[in-house]
N, C-alpha and C. Protein backbone atom coordinates (compact mmCIF):
# COMPACT_ATOMS: atom_id res chain seq x y z
N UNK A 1 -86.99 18.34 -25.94
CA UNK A 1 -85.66 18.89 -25.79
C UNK A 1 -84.70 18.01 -26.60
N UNK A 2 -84.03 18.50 -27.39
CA UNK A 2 -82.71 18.21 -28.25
C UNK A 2 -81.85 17.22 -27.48
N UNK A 3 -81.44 16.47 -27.97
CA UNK A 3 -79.82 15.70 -26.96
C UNK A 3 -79.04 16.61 -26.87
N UNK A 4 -78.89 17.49 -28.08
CA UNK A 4 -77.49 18.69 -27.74
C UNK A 4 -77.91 19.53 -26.47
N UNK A 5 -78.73 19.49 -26.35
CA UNK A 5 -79.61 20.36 -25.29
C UNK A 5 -79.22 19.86 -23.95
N UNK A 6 -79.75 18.64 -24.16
CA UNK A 6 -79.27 17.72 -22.77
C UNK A 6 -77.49 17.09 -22.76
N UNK A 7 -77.32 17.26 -23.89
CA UNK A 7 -75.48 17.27 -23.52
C UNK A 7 -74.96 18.54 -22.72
N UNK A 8 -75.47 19.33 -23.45
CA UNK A 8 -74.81 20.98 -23.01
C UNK A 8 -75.31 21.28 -21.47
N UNK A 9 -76.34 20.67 -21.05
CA UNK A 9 -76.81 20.45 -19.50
C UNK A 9 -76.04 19.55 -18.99
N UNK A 10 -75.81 18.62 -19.20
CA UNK A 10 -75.10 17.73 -18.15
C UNK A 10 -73.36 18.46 -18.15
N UNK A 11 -73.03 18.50 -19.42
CA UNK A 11 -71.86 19.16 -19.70
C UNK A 11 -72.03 20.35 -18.33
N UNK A 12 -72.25 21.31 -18.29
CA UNK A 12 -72.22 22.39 -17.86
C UNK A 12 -72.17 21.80 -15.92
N UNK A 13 -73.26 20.74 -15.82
CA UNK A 13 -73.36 19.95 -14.43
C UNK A 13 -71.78 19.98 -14.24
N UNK A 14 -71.25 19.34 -14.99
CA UNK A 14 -70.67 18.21 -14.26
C UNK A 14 -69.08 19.53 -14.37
N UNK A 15 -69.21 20.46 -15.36
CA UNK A 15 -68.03 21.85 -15.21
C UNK A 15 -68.85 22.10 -13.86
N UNK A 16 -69.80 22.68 -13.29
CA UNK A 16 -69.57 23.42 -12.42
C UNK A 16 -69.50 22.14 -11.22
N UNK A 17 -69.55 20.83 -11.20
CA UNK A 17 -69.26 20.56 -9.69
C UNK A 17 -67.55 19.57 -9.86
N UNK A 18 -67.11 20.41 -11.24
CA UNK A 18 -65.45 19.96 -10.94
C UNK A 18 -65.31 21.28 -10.51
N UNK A 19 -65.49 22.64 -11.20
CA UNK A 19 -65.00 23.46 -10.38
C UNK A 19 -65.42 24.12 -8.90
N UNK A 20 -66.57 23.74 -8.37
CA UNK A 20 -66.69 24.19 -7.38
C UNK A 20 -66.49 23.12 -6.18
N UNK A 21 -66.45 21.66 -6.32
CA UNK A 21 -66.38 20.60 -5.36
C UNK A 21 -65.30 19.84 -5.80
N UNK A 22 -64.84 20.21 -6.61
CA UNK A 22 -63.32 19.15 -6.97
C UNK A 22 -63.23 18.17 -7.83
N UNK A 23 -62.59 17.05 -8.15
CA UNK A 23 -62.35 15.78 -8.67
C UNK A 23 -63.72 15.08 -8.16
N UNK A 24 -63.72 14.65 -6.97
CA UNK A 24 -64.82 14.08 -6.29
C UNK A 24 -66.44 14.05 -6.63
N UNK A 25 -66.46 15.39 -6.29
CA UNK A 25 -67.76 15.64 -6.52
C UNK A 25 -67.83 15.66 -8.25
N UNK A 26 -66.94 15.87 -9.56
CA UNK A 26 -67.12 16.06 -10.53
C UNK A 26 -67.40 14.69 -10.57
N UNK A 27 -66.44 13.44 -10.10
CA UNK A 27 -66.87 12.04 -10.82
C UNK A 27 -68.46 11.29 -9.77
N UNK A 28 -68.34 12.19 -8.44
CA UNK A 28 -70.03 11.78 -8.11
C UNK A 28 -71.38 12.11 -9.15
N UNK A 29 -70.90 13.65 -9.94
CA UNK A 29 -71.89 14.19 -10.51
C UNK A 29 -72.06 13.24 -11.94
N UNK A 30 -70.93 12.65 -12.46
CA UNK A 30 -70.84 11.58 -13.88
C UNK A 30 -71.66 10.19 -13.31
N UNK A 31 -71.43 9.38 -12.35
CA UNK A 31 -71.40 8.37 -11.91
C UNK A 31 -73.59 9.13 -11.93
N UNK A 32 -73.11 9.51 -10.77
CA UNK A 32 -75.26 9.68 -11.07
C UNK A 32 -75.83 9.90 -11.92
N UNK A 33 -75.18 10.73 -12.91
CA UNK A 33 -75.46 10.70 -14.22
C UNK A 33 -75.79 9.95 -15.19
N UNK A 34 -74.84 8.96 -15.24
CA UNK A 34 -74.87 7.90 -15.82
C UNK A 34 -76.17 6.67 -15.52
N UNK A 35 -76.18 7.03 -13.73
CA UNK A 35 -77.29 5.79 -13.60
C UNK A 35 -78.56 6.62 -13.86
N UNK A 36 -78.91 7.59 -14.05
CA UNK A 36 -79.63 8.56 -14.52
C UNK A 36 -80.52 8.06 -15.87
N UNK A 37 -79.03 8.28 -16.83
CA UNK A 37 -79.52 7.53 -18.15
C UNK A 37 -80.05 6.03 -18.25
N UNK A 38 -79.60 5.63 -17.76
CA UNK A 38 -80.10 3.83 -17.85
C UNK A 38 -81.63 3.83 -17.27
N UNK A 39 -81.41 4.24 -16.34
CA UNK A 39 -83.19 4.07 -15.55
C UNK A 39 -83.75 4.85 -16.41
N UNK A 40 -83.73 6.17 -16.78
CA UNK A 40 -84.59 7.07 -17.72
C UNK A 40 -84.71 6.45 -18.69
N UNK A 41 -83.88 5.75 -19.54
CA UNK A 41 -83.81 4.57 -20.32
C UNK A 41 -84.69 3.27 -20.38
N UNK A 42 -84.86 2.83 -19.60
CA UNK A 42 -85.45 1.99 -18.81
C UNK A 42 -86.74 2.19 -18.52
N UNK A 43 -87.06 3.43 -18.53
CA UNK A 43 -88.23 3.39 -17.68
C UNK A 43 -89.36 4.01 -19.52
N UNK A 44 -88.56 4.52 -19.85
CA UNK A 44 -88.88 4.50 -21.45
C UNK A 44 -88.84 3.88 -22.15
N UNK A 45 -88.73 2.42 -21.95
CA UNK A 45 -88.88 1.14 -22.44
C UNK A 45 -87.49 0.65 -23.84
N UNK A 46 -87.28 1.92 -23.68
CA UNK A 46 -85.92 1.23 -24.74
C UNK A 46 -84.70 0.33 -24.44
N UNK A 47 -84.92 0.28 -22.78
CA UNK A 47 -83.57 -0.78 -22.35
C UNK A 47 -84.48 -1.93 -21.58
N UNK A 48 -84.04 -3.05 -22.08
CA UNK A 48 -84.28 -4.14 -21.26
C UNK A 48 -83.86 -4.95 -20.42
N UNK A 49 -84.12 -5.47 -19.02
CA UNK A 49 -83.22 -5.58 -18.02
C UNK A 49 -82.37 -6.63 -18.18
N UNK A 50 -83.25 -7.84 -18.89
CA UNK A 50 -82.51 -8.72 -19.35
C UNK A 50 -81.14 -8.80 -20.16
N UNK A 51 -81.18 -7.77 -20.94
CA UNK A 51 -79.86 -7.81 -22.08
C UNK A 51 -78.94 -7.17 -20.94
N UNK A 52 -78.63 -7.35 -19.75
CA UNK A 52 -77.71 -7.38 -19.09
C UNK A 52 -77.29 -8.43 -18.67
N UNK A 53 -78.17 -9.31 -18.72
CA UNK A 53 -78.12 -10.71 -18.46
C UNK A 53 -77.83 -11.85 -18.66
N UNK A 54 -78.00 -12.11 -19.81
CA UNK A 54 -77.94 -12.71 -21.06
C UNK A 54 -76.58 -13.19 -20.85
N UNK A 55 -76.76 -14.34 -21.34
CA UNK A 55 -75.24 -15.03 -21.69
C UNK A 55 -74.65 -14.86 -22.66
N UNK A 56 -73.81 -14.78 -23.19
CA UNK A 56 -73.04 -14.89 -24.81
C UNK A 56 -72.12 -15.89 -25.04
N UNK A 57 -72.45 -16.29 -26.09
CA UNK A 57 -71.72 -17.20 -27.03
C UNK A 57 -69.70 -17.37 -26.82
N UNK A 58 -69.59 -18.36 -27.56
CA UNK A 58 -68.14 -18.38 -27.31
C UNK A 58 -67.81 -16.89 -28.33
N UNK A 59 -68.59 -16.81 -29.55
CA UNK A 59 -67.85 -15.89 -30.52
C UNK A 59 -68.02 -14.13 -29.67
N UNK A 60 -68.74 -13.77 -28.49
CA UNK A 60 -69.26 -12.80 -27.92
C UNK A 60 -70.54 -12.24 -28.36
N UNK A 61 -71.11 -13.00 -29.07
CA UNK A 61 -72.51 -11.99 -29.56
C UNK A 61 -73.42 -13.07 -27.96
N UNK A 62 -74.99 -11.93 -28.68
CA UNK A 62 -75.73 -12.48 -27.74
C UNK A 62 -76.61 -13.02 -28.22
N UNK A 63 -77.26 -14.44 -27.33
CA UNK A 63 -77.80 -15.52 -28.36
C UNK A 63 -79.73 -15.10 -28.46
């Protein structure tokens, strides 16, 4: 499946639970969403837990 594919799905999520549950439920449906991506992320080996971790430098990069 395409990312546009999976944009136009979440897109469409997150229209129908602003319009049918409100503000609320639209930013519950983003917020799970979001942790959605990271673990799916994650679990597909492209994110590592560490580079959350990590300290950085005075200049902001990471060492």
């Amino acid at each position: 499946m395409s990312m546009a594919v999976v944009g136009m799905i979440a897109g469409m999520a997150l229209g129908f639970a602003g319009y049918f549950g409100g503000f609320g439920a639209f930013l519950l449906v983003a917020a799970l969403g979001a942790v959605g991506f990271v673990v799916g992320r994650f679990l597909d080996g492209d994110l590592d837990p560490g580079e959350f971790f990590r300290p950085r430098d005075r200049e902001g990069r990471r060492r």
